[in-house]
Every structure is written in structure tokens, then in C-alpha cells.
C-alpha atoms as a PDB file:
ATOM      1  CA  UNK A   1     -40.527  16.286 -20.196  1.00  0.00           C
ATOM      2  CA  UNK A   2     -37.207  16.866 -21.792  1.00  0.00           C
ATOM      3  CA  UNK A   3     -33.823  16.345 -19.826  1.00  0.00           C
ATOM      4  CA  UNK A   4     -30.948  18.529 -20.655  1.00  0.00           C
ATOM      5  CA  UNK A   5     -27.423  16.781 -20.465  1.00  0.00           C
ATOM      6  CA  UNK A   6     -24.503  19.190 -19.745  1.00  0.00           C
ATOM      7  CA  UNK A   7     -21.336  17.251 -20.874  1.00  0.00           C
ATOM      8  CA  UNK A   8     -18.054  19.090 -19.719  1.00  0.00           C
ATOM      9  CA  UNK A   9     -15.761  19.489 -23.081  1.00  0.00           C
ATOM     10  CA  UNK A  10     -12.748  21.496 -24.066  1.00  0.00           C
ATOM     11  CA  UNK A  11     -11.692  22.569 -27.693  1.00  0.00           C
ATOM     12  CA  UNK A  12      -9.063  20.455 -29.331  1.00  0.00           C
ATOM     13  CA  UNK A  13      -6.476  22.008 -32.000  1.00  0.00           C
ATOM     14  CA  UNK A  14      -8.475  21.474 -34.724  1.00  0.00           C
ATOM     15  CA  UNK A  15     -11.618  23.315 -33.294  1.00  0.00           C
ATOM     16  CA  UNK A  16     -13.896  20.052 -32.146  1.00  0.00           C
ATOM     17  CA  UNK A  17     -15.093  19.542 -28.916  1.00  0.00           C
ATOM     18  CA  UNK A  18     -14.147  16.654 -26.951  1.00  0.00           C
ATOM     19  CA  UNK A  19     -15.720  14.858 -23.988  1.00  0.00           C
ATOM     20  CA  UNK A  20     -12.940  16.420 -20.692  1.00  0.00           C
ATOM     21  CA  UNK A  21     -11.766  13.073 -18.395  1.00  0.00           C
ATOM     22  CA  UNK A  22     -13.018  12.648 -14.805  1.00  0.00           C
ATOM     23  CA  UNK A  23     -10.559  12.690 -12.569  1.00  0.00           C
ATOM     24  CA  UNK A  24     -11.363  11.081  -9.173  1.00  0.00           C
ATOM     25  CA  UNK A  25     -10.548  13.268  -5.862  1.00  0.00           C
ATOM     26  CA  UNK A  26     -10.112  11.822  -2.482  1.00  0.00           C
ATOM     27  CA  UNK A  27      -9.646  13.113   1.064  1.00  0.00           C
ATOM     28  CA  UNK A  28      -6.811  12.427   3.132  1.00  0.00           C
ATOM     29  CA  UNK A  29      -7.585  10.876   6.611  1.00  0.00           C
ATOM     30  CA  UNK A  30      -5.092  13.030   8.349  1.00  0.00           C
ATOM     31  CA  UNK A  31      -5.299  16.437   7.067  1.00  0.00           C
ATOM     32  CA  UNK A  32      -8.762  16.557   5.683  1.00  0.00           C
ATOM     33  CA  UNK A  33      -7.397  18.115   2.281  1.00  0.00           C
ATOM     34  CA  UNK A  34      -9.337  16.744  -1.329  1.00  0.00           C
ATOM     35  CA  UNK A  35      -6.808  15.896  -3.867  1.00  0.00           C
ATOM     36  CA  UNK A  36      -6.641  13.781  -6.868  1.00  0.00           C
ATOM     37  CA  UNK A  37      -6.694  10.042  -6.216  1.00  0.00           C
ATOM     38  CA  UNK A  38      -3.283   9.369  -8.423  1.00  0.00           C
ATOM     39  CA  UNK A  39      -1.679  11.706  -5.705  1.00  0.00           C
ATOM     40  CA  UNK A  40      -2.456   9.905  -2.274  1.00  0.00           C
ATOM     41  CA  UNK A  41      -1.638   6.943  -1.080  1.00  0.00           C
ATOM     42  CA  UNK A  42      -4.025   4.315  -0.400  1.00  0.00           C
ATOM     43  CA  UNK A  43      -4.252   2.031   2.712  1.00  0.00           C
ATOM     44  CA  UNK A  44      -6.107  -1.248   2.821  1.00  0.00           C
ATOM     45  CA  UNK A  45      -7.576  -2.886   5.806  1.00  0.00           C
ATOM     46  CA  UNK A  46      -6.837  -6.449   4.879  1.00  0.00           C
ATOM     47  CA  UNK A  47      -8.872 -10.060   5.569  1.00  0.00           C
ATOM     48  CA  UNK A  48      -6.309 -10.544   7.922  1.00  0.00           C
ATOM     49  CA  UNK A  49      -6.354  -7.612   9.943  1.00  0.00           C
ATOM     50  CA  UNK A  50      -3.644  -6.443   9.144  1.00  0.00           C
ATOM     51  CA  UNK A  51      -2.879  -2.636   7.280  1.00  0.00           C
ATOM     52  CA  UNK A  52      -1.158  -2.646   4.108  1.00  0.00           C
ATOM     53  CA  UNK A  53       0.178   0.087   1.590  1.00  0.00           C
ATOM     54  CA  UNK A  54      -1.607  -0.375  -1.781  1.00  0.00           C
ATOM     55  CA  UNK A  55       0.223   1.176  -4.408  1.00  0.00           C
ATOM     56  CA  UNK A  56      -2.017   0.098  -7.209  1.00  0.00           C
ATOM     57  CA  UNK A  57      -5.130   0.819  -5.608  1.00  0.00           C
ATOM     58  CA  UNK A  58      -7.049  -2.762  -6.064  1.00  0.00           C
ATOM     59  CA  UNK A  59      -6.568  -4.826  -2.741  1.00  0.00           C
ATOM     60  CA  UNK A  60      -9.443  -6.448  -1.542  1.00  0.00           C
ATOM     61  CA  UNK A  61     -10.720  -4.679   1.822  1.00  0.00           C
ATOM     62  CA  UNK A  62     -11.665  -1.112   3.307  1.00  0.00           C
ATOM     63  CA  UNK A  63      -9.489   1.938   1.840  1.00  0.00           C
ATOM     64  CA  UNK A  64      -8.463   4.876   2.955  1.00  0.00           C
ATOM     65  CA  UNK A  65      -6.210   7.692   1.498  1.00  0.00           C
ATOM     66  CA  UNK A  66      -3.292   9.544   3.371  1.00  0.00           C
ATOM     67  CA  UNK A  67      -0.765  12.480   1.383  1.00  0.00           C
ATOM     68  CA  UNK A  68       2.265  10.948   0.543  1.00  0.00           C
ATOM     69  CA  UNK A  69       3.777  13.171   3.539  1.00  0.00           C
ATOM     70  CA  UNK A  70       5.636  12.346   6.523  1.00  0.00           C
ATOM     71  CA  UNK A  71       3.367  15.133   8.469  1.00  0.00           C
ATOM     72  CA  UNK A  72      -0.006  13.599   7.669  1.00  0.00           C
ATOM     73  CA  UNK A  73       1.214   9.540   8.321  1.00  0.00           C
ATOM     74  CA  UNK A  74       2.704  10.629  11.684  1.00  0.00           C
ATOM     75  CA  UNK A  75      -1.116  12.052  12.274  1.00  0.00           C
ATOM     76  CA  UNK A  76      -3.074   9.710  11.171  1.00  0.00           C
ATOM     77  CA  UNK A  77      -1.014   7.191  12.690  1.00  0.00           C
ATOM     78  CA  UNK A  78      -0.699   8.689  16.374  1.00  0.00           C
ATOM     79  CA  UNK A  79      -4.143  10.530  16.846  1.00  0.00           C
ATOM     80  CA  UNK A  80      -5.980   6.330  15.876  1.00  0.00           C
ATOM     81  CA  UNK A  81      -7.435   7.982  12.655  1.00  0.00           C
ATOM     82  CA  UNK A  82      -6.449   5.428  10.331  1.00  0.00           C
ATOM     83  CA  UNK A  83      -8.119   3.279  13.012  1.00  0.00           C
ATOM     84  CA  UNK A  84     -11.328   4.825  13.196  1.00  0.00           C
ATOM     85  CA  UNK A  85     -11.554   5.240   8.928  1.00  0.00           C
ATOM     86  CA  UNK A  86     -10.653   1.779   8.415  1.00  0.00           C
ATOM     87  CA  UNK A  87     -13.093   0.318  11.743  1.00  0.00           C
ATOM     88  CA  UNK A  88     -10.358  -2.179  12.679  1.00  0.00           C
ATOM     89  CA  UNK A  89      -7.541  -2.674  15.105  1.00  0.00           C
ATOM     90  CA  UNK A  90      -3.870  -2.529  14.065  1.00  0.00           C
ATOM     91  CA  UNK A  91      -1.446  -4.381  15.854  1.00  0.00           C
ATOM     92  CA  UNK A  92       1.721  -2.765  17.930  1.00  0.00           C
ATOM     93  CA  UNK A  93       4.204  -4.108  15.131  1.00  0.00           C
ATOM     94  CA  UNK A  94       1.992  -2.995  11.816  1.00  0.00           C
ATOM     95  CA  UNK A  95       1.567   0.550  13.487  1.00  0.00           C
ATOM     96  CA  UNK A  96       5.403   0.575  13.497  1.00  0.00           C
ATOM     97  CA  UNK A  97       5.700  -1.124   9.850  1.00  0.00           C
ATOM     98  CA  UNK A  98       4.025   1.757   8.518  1.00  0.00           C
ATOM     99  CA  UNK A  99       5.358   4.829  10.605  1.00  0.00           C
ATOM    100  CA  UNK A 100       8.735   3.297   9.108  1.00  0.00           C
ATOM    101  CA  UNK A 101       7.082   3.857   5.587  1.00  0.00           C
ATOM    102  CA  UNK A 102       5.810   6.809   6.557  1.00  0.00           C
ATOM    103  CA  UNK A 103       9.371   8.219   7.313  1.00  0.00           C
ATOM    104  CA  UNK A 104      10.835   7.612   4.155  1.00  0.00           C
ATOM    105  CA  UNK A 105       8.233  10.467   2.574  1.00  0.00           C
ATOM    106  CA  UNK A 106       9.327  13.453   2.124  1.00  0.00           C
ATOM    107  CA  UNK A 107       8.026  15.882   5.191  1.00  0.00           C
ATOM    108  CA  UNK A 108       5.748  18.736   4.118  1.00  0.00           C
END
């Protein structure tokens, strides 16, 4: 039995197809909405139990995404989702620590 391979390509300038790049999507904990990884903001549940902002995406420890809105880290800081995506407990003063980050976005 024969397997067809579909490979997704576009037409350069000179008329030869080349291979098109993946690019990653992920959701955003607070609003739900897919977007391309490079344009969240990824949170990392650390060894220590603490939350951390991960701005190049390699941390060791459970990830999650939020838009780099004030709107969506106001949500998914008061409603416990980051809570529930990352399975861990923040602490009074990291919840605070990031709503402080969270601020400085620009609001959608």
C-alpha cells in the first residue's frame, strides 16, 4: 500500500517550490483565543513553586500561555486559571508580582 505525503509549499521568485515553515499556535489561558506562540507570553510553574515570566520560552517546569494584555492577566490571575492550568498554588506575594507585570501591558 502506497502512502501519499502532502507537503505544504509556496512558489519562490524564481518559480521552485519550497517546503512553507510551521509555525506553532498556542491558546491563551484567559481568553481561550489560538495565536502564534512568538505572540504570547509564557508562564512557568517553577521547582520551587513559585510562577515566573519566561520570556525565552525554555524554563524547566509546567507552561502556560497568556496574551501579552492587561485584560487577559487580570483574568487569568483573579478567576485561579493560571492556577488550575499550571496544577499548583501561588503564593499571596507572586500573585501580586505578576498582576504588577501584568499592568505594565498594554490593555486591549
Amino acid at each position: 500500500m502506497k502512502l501519499a505525503v502532502r507537503l505544504a509549499v509556496k512558489m519562490s521568485r524564481t518559480g521552485q517550490a519550497q517546503p512553507v515553515r510551521h509555525i506553532p499556535n498556542r491558546t491563551c489561558v484567559a481568553c481561550r483565543e489560538v495565536r502564534p506562540k512568538r505572540e504570547l507570553i509564557r508562564l512557568v510553574y517553577t521547582v520551587d513553586d513559585t510562577v515566573e515570566v519566561d520570556p525565552s520560552g525554555k524554563k524547566a517546569g509546567r507552561g502556560v500561555y497568556l496574551c501579552p494584555s492587561a485584560d487577559c492577566w487580570q483574568m487569568g490571575l483573579k478567576k485561579d486559571k493560571l492556577e488550575r492550568a499550571l496544577r499548583g498554588r501561588m503564593s499571596v506575594e507572586n500573585r501580586q508580582n505578576l498582576l504588577a507585570f501584568g499592568k505594565t501591558l498594554n490593555p486591549r
